[in-house]
N, C-alpha and C. Protein backbone atom coordinates (compact mmCIF):
# COMPACT_ATOMS: atom_id res chain seq x y z
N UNK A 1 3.50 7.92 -3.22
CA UNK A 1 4.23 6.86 -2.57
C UNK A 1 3.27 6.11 -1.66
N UNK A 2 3.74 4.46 -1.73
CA UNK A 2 2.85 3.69 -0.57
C UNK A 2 3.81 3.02 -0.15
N UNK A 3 3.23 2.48 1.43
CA UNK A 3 4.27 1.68 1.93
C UNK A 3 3.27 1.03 2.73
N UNK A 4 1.80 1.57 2.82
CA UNK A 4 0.81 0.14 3.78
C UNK A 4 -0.26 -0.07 3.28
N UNK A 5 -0.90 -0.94 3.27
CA UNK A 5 -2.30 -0.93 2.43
C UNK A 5 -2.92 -2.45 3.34
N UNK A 6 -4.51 -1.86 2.93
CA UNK A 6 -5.38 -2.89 3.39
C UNK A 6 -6.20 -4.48 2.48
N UNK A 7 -6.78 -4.96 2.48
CA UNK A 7 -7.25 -5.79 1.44
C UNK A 7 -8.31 -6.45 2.19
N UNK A 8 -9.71 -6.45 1.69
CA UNK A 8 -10.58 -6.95 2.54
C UNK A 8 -11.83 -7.98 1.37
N UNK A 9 -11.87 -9.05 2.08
CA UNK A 9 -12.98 -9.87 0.78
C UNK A 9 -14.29 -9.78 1.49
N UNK A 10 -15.08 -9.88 0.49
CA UNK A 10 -16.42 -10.01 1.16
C UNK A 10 -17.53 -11.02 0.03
N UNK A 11 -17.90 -11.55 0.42
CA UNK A 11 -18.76 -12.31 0.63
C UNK A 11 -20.39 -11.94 0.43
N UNK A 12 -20.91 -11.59 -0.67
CA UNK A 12 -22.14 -11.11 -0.53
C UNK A 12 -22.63 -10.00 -1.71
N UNK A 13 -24.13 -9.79 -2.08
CA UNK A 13 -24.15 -8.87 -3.30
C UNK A 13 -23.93 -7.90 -2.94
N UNK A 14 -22.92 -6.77 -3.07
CA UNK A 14 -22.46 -5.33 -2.50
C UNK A 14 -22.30 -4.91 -3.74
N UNK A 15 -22.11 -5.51 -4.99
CA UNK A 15 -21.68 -4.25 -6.12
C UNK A 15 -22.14 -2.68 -5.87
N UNK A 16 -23.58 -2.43 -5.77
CA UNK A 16 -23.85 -1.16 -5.78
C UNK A 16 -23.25 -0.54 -4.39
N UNK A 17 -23.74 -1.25 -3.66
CA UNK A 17 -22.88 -0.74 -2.23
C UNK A 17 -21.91 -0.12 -2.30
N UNK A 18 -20.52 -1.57 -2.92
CA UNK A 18 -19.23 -0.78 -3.19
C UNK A 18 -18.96 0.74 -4.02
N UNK A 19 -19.77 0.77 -5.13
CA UNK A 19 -19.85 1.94 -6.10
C UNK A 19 -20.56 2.69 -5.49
N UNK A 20 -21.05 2.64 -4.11
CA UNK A 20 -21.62 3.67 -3.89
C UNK A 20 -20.79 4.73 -2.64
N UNK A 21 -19.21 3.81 -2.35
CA UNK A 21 -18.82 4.07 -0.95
C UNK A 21 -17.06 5.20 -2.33
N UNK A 22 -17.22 5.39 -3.45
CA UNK A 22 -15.81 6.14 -4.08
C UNK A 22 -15.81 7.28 -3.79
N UNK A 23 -17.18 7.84 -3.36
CA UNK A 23 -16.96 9.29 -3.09
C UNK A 23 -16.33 9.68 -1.62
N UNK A 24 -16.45 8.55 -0.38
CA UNK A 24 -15.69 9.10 0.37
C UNK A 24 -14.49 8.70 0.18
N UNK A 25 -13.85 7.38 -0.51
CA UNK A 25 -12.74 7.27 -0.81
C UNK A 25 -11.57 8.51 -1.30
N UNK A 26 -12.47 9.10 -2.47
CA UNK A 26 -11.98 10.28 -2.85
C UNK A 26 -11.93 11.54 -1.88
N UNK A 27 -12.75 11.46 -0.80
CA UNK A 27 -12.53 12.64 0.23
C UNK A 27 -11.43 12.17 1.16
N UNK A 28 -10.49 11.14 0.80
CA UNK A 28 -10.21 10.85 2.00
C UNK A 28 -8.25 11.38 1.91
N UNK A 29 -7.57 12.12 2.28
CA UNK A 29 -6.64 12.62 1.40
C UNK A 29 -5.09 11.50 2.14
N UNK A 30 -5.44 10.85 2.71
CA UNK A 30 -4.32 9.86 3.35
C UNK A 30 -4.67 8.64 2.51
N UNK A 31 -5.72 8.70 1.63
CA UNK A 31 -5.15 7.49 0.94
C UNK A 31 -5.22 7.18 -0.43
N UNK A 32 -3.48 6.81 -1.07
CA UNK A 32 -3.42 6.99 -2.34
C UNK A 32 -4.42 6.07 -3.29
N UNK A 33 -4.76 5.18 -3.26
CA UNK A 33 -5.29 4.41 -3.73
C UNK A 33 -6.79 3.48 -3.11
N UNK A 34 -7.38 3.77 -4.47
CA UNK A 34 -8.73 2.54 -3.19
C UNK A 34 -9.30 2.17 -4.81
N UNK A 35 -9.49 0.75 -4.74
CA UNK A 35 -10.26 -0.40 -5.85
C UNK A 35 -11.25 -1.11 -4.90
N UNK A 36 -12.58 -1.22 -5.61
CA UNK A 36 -13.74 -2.21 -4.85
C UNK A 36 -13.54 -3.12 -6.25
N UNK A 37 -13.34 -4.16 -5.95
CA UNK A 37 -12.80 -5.60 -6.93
C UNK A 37 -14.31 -6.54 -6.86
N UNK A 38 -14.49 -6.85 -7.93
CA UNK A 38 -15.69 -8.19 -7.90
C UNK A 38 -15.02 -9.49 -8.51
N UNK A 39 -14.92 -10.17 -7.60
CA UNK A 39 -14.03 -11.21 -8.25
C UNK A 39 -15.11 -12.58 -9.12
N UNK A 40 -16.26 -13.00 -8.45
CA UNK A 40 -16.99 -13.08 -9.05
C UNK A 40 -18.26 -12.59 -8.41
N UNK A 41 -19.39 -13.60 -9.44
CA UNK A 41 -21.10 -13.09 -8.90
C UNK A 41 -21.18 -12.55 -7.35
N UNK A 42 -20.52 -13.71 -6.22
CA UNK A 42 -20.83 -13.27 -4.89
C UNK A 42 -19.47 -12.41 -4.32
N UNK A 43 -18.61 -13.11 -4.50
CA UNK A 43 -16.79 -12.09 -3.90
C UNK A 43 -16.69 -11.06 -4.26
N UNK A 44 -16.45 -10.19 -3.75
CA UNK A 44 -16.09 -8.74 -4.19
C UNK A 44 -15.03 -8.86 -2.90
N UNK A 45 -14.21 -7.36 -3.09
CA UNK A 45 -13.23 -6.83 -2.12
C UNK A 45 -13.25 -5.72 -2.28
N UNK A 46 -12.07 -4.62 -1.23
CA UNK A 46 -11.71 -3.89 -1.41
C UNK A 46 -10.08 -3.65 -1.00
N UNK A 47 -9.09 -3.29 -2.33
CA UNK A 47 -7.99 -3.02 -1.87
C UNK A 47 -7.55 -1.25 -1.74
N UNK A 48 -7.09 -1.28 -0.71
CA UNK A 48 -6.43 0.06 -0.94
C UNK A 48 -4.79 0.11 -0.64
N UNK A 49 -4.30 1.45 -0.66
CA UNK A 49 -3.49 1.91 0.04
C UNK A 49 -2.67 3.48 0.25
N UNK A 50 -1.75 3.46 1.06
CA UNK A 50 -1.91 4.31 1.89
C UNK A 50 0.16 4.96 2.10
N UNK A 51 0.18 6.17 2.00
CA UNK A 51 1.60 6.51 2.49
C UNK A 51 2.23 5.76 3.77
N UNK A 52 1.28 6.06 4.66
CA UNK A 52 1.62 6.04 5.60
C UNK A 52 0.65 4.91 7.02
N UNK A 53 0.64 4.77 8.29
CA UNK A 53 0.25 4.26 9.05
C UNK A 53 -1.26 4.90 9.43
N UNK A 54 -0.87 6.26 9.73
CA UNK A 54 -1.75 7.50 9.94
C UNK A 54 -2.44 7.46 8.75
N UNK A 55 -2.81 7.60 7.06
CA UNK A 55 -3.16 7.12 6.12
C UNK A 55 -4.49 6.14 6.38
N UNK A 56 -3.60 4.70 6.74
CA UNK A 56 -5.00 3.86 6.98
C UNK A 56 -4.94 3.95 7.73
N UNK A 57 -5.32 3.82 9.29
CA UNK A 57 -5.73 3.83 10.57
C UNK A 57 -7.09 5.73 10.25
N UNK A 58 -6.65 6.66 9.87
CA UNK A 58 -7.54 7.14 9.38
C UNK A 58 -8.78 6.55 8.34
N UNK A 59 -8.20 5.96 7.56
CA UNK A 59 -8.99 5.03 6.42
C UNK A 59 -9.88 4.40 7.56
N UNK A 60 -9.66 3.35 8.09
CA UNK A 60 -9.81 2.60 9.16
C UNK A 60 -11.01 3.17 10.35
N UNK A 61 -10.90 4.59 10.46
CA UNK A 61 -11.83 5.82 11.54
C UNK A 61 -13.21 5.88 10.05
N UNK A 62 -12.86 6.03 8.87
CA UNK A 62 -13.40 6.66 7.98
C UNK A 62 -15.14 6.43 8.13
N UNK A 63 -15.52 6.90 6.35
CA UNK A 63 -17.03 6.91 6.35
C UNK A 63 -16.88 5.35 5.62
N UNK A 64 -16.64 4.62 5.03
CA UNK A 64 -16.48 3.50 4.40
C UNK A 64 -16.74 2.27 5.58
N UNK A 65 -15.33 2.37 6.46
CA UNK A 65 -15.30 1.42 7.44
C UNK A 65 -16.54 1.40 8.09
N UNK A 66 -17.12 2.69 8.63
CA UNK A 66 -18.34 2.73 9.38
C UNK A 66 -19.74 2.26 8.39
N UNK A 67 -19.70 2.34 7.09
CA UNK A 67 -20.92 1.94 6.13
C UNK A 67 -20.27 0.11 6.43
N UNK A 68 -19.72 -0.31 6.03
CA UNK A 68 -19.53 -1.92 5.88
C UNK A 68 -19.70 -2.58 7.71
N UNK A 69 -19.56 -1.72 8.60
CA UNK A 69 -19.95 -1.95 9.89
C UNK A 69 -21.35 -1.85 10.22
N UNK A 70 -22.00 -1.32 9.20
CA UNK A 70 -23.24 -0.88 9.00
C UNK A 70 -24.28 -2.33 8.45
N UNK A 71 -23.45 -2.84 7.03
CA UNK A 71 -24.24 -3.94 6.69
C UNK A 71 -23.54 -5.24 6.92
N UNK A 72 -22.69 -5.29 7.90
CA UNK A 72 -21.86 -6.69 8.14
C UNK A 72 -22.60 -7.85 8.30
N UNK A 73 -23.03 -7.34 9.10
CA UNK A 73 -23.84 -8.49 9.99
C UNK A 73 -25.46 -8.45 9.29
N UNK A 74 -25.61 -7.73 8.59
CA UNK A 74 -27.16 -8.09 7.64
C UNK A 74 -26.47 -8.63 6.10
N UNK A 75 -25.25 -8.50 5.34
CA UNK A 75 -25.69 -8.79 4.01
C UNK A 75 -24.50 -10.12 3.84
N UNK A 76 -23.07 -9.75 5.06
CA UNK A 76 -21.98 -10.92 4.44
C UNK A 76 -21.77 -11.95 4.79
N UNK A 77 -21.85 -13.10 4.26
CA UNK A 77 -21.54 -14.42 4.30
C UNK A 77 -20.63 -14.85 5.63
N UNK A 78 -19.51 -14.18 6.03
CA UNK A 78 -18.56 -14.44 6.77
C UNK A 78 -18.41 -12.91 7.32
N UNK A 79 -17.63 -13.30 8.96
CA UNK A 79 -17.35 -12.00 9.50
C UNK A 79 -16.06 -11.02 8.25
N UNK A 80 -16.39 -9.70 8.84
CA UNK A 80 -15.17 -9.08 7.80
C UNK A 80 -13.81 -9.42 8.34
N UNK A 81 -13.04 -9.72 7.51
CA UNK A 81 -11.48 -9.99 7.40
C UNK A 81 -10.58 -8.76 7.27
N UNK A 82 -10.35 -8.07 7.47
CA UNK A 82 -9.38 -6.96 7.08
C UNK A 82 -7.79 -7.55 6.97
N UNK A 83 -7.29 -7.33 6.06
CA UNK A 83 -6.11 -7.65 6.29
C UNK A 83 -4.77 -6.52 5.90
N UNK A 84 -4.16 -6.30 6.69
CA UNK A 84 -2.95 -5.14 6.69
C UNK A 84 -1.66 -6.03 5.88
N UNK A 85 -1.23 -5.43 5.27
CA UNK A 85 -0.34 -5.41 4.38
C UNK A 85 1.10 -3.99 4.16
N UNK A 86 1.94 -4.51 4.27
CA UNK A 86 3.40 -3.56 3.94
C UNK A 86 3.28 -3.72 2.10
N UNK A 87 3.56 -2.39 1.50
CA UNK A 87 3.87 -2.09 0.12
C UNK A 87 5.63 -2.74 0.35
N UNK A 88 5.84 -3.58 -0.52
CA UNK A 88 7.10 -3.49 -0.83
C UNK A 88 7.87 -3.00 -2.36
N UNK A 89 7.13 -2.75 -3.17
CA UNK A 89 7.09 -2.11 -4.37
C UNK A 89 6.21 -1.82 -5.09
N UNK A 90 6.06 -0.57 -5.50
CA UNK A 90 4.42 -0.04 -6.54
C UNK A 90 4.74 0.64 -7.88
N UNK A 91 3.72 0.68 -8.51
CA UNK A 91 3.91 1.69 -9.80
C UNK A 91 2.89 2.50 -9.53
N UNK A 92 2.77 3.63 -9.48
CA UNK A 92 1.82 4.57 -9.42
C UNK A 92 1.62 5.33 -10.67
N UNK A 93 0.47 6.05 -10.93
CA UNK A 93 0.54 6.97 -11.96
C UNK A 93 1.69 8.34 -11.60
N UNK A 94 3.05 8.81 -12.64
CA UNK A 94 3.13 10.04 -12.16
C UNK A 94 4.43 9.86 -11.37
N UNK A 95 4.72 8.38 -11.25
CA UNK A 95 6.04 8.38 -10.07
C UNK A 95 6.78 6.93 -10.38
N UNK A 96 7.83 7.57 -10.22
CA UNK A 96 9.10 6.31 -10.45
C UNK A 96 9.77 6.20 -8.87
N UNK A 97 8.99 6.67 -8.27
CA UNK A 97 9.50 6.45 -6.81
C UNK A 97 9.36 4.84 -6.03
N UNK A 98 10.03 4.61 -5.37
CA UNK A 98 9.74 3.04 -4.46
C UNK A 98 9.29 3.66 -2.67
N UNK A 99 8.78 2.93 -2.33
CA UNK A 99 8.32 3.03 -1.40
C UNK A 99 9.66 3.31 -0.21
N UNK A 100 9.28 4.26 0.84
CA UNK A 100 10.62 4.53 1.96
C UNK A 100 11.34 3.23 2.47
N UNK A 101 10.77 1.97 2.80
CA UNK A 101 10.58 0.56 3.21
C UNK A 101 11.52 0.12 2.62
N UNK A 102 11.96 0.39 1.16
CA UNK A 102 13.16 -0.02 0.47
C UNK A 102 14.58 0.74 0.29
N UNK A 103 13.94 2.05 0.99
CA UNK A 103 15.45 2.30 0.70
C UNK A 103 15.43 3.23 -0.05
């Protein structure tokens, strides 16, 4: 189940960067979901999300947040944007559930 998630663009060559930040994603157990997106040559993002508040705001403490705090200000075009987001409906692998938010 999700009900909050983040979405962040960036600006800059990170492909390997991003592929290099899944392994703490995967250590991270508050959050269901995490995609590093290349939208094109320079845009990339990252969406995730999260059960709960505690979820990302942990996400948020993580090893990820602290690596992109790391090359902000040396590799991206624009300051980072984070943007918070409410799930109002998902499909997950494994679940026909809707998020608590609905009901």
């Amino acid at each position: 189940m999700v009900n909050v998630g983040l979405q962040v663009r960036l600006e800059a060559e990170l492909e390997e960067f991003l592929r290099a930040q899944l392994p703490y994603a995967l250590g991270e157990p508050g959050t269901t979901a995490w995609f590093a997106i290349k939208l094109d040559a320079k845009t990339f993002g990252i969406f995730d999300a999260f059960p709960d508040e505690n979820g990302r705001h942990a996400h948020l403490e993580g090893e990820i947040a602290k690596a992109l705090g790391t090359v902000a200000t040396k590799l991206l075009a624009h300051p980072l944007d984070i943007q918070k987001f409410a799930v109002l409906a998902a499909k997950l692998p494994g679940s026909g559930e809707v998020p608590d938010s609905l009901g």
